[in-house]
Protein backbone atom coordinates (compact mmCIF):
# COMPACT_ATOMS: atom_id res chain seq x y z
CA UNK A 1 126.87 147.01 103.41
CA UNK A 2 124.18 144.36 104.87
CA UNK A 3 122.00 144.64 101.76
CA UNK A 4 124.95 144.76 99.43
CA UNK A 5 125.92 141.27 100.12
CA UNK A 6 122.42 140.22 99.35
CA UNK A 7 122.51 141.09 95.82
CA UNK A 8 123.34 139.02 93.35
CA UNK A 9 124.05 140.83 90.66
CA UNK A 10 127.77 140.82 91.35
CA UNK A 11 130.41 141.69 89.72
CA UNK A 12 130.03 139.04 87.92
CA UNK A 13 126.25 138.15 88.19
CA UNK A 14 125.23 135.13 89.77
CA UNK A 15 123.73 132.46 88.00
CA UNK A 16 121.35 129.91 89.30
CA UNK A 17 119.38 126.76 87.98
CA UNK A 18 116.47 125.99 89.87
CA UNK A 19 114.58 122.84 89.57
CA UNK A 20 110.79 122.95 89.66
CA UNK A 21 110.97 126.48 88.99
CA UNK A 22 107.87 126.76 87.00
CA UNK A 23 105.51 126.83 89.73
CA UNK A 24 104.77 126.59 93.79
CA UNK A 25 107.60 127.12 95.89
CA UNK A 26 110.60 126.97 93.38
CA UNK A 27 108.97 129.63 91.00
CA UNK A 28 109.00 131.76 94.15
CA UNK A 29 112.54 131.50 95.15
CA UNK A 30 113.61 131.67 91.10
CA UNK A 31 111.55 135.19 91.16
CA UNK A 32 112.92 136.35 94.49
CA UNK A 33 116.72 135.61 93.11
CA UNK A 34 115.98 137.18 89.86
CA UNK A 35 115.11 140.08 92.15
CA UNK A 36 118.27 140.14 93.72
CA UNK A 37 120.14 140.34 90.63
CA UNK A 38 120.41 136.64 89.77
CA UNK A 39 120.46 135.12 85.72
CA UNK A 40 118.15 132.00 85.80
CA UNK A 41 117.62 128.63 85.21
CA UNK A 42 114.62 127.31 85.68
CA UNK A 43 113.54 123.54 84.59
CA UNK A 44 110.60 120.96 85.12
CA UNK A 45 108.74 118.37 82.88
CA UNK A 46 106.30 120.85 81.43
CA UNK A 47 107.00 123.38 78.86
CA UNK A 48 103.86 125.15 79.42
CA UNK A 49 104.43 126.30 82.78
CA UNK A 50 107.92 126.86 82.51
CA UNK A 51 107.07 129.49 79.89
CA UNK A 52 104.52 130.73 82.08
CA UNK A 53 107.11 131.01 84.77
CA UNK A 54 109.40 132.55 82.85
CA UNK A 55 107.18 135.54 82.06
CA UNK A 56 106.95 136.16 85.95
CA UNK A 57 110.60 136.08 86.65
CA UNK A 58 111.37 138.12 83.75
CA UNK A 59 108.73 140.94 85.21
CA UNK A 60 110.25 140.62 88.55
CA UNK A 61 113.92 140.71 87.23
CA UNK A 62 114.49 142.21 84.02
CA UNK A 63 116.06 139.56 82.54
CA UNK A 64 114.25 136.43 80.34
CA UNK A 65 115.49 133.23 82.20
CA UNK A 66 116.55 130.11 80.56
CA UNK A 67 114.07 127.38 80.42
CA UNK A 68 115.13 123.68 80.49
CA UNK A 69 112.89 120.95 80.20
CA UNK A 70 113.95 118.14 82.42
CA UNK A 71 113.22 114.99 84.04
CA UNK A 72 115.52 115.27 87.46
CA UNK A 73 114.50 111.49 87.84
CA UNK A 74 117.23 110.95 84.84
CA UNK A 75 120.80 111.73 85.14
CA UNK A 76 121.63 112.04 81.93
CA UNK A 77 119.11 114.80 81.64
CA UNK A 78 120.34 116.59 85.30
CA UNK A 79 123.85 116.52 83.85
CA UNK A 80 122.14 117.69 80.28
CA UNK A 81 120.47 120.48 82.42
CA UNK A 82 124.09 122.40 83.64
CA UNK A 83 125.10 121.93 80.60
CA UNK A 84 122.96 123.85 78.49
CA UNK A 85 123.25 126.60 81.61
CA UNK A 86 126.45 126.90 81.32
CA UNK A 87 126.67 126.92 77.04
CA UNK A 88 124.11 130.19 77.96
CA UNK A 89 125.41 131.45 80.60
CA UNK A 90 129.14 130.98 80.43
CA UNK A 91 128.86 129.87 84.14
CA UNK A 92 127.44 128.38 87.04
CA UNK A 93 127.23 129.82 91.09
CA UNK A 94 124.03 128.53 92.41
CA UNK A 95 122.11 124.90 92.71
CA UNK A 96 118.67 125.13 94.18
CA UNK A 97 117.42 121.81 94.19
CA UNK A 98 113.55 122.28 94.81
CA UNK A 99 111.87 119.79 92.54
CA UNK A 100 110.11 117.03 94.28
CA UNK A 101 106.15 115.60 94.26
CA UNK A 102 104.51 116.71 98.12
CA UNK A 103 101.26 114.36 96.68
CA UNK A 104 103.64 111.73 95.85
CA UNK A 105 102.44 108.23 94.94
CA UNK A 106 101.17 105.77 97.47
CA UNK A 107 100.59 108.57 99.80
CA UNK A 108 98.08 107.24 102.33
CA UNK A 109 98.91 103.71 101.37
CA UNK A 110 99.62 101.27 104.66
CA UNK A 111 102.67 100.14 105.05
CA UNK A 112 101.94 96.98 103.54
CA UNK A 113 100.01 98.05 100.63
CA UNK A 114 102.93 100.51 99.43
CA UNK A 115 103.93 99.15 96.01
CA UNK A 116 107.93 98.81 94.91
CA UNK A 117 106.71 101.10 91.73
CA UNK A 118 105.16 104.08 94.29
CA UNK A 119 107.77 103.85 96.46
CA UNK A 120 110.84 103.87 93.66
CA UNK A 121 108.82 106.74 92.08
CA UNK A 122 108.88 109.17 95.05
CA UNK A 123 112.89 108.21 96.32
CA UNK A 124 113.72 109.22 93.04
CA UNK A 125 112.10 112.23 92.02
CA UNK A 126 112.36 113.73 95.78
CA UNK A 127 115.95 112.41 96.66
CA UNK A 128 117.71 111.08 93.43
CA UNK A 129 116.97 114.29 91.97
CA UNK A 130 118.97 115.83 94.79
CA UNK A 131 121.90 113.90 94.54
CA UNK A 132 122.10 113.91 90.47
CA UNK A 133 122.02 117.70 90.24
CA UNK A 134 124.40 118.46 92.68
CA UNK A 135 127.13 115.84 91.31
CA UNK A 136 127.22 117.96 88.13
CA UNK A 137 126.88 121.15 89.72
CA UNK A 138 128.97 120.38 91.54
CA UNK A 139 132.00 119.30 89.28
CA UNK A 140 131.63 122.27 87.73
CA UNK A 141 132.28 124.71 90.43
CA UNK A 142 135.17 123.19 91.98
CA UNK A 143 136.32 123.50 87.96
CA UNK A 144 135.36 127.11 88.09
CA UNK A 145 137.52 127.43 91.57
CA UNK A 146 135.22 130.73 92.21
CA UNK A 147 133.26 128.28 95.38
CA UNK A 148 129.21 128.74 95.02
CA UNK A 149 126.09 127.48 96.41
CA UNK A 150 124.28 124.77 97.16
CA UNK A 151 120.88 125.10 98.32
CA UNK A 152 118.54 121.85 98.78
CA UNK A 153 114.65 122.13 99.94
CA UNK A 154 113.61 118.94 102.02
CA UNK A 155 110.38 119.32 104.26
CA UNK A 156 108.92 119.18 107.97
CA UNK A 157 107.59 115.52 107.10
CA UNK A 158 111.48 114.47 107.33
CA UNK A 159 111.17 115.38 111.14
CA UNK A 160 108.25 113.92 112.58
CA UNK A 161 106.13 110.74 112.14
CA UNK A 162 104.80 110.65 108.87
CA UNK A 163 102.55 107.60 108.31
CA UNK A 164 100.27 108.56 105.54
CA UNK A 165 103.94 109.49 103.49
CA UNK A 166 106.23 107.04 103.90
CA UNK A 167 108.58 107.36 100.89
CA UNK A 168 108.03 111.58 100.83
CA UNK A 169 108.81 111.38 104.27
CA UNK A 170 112.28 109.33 104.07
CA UNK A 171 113.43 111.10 101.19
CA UNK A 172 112.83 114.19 102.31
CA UNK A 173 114.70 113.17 105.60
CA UNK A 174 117.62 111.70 103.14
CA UNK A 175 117.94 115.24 101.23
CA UNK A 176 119.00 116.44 104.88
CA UNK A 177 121.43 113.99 105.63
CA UNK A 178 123.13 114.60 101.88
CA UNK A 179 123.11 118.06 102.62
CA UNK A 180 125.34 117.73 105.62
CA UNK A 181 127.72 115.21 104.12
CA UNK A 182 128.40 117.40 100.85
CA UNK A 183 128.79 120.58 102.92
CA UNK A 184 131.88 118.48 104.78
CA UNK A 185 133.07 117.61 101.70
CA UNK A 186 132.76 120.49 99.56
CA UNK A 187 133.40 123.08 102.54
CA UNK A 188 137.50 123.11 101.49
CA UNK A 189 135.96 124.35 97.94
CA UNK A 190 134.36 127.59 99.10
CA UNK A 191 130.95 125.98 98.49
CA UNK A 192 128.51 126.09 100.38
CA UNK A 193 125.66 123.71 100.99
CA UNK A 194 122.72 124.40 102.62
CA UNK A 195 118.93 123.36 103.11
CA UNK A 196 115.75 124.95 103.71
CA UNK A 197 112.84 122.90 105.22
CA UNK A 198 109.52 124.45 104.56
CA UNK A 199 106.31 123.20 106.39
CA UNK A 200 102.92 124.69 106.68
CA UNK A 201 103.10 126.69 103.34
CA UNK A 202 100.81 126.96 101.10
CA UNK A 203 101.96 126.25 97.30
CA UNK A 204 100.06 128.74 95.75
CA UNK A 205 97.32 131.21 96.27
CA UNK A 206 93.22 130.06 97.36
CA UNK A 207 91.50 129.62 93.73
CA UNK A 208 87.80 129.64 95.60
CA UNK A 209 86.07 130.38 98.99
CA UNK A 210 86.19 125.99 99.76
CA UNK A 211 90.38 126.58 99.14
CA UNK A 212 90.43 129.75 101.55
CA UNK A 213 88.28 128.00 104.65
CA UNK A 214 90.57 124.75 104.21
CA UNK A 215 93.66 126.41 104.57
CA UNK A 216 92.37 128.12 107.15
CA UNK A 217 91.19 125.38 108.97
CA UNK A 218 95.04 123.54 108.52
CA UNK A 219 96.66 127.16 109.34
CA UNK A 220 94.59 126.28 112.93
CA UNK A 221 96.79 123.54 113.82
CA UNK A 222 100.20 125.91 113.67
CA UNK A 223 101.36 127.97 116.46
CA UNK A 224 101.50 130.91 113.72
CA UNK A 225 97.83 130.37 113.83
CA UNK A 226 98.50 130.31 109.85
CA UNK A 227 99.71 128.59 106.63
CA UNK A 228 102.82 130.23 104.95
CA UNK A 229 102.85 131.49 102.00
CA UNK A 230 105.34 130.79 99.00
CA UNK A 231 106.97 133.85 98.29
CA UNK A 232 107.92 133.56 102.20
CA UNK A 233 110.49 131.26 101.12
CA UNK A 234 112.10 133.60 98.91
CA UNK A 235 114.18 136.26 101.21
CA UNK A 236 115.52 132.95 103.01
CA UNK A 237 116.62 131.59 99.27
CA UNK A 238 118.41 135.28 98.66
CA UNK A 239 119.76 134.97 102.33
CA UNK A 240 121.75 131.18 101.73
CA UNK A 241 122.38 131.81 98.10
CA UNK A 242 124.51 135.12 99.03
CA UNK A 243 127.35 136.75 100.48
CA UNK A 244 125.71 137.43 103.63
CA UNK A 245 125.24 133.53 104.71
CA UNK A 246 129.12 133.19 104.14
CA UNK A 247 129.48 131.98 107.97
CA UNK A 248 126.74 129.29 106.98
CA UNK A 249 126.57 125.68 105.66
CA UNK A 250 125.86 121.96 106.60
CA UNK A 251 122.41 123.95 108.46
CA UNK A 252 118.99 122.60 107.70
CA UNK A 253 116.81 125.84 108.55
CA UNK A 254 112.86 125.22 108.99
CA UNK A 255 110.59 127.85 107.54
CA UNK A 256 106.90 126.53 109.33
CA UNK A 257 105.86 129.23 111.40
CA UNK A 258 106.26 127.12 114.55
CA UNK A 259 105.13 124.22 113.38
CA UNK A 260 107.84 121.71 114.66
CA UNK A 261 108.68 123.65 117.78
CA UNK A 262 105.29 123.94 119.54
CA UNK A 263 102.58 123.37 116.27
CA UNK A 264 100.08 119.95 116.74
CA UNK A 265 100.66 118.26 113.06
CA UNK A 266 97.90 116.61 111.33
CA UNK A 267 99.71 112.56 111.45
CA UNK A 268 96.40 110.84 110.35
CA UNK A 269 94.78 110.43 113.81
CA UNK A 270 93.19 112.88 116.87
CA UNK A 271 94.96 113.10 119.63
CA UNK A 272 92.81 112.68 122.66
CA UNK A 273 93.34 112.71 126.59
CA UNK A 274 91.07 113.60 129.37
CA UNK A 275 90.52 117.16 129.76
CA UNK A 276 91.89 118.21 126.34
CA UNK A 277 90.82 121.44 124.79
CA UNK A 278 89.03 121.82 121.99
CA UNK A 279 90.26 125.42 121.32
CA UNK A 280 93.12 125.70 118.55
């Protein structure tokens, strides 16, 4: 019965558009639903990877997803995006709003030096985003009356001092405040809206001995003793987009390994007091 309500292959199968599905984190959550049963959506600004992406999630689930390229930055082009999902499909159950930029412009810039372009840049494409592809999936399943799923990805930056990241940071922490306030609206719908806030995790695989020591060396600072890895978020995407997280919604749930409970984040400076150990 438990693994039942994980699947997602219904009656009727679950469909799901996930943005920035072509690679890091959101191609690992598009492959884990696929595995569950899922059709897919996937979309991002690149048609290479998307294609690339596609040939993964078809391996893992059978089934050749739909690729989309968009610019969640534009509206037109979010709304454009369930659209064409639902000409294919015939439907729509799940939103997993995942696209974003973690190296997003200005990062690193001081306060004072953070330009009106950088910082317009990352709000949109990290928050915007959020807010434009929901509002359409959104219509859509209250027309469908069937309820459906939400599911927003905002980041541990949102909840602790991030001065290197100010924009990331704040939009980040606004995708978590819009995912509580659509959840109370939405909740009278049978739609659910959730968030998942990854931290420590690597986006993809070490490429070369220099990318397996540096990871390392971050993967120090977490009380995990270790980065994540990106198909860790999957099973937690299966988990909120399914029956068995029915009880759930409005909850921001932090996938870090321990970072913000008891982990020492990097924030750009050493902390040091007397008698401080060197030994992480």
């Amino acid at each position: 019965m438990v693994l039942e309500r994980l699947r997602l292959d219904g009656p009727p199968r679950r469909v799901a558009i996930v943005t920035g599905g072509s690679r890091g984190l959101g191609k690992a959550m598009a492959i884990s639903l696929a595995e569950a049963g899922a059709d897919l959506c996937i979309a991002s600004r690149t048609v290479s990877q998307l294609e690339s992406a596609a040939a993964e999630i078809k391996a893992a689930g059978g089934r050749t997803p739909l690729i989309v390229p968009t610019n969640v930055q534009k509206s037109d082009q979010c709304d454009a995006l369930i659209a064409a999902t639902l000409a294919h499909f015939g439907r729509l159950d799940i939103m997993v709003n995942n696209a974003g930029i973690g190296d997003a412009r200005g990062a690193g810039s001081r306060l004072w030096d953070l330009s009106d372009a950088d910082w317009q840049d990352t709000i949109e494409v990290n928050l915007f985003s959020t807010f434009y592809c929901s509002r359409a999936a959104a219509k859509e399943l209250v027309r469908q009356g069937e309820g459906g799923v939400i599911l927003n990805v905002s980041s541990g930056t949102a909840l602790r001092s991030t001065p290197n990241s100010f924009g990331y940071a704040a939009a980040k922490a606004g995708v978590i405040s819009l995912t509580k306030s659509m959840a109370g609206m939405l909740v009278g719908e049978n739609i659910r809206v959730n968030c998942i806030v990854p931290g420590f995790v690597a986006q993809q695989p070490p490429r070369t001995d220099e990318e397996v020591e540096r990871l390392k060396a971050r993967g120090r600072f977490n009380t995990a003793r270790r980065l994540g890895e990106a198909w860790e978020l999957g099973p937690l995407a299966v988990f909120l987009c399914s029956d068995a997280s029915s009880y759930v919604t409005g909850e921001s749930i932090a996938i870090d390994g321990g970072g913000l409970a008891g982990g020492i984040a990097p924030t750009g400076f050493v902390p040091a007091f007397e008698g401080a150990s060197t030994n992480a």
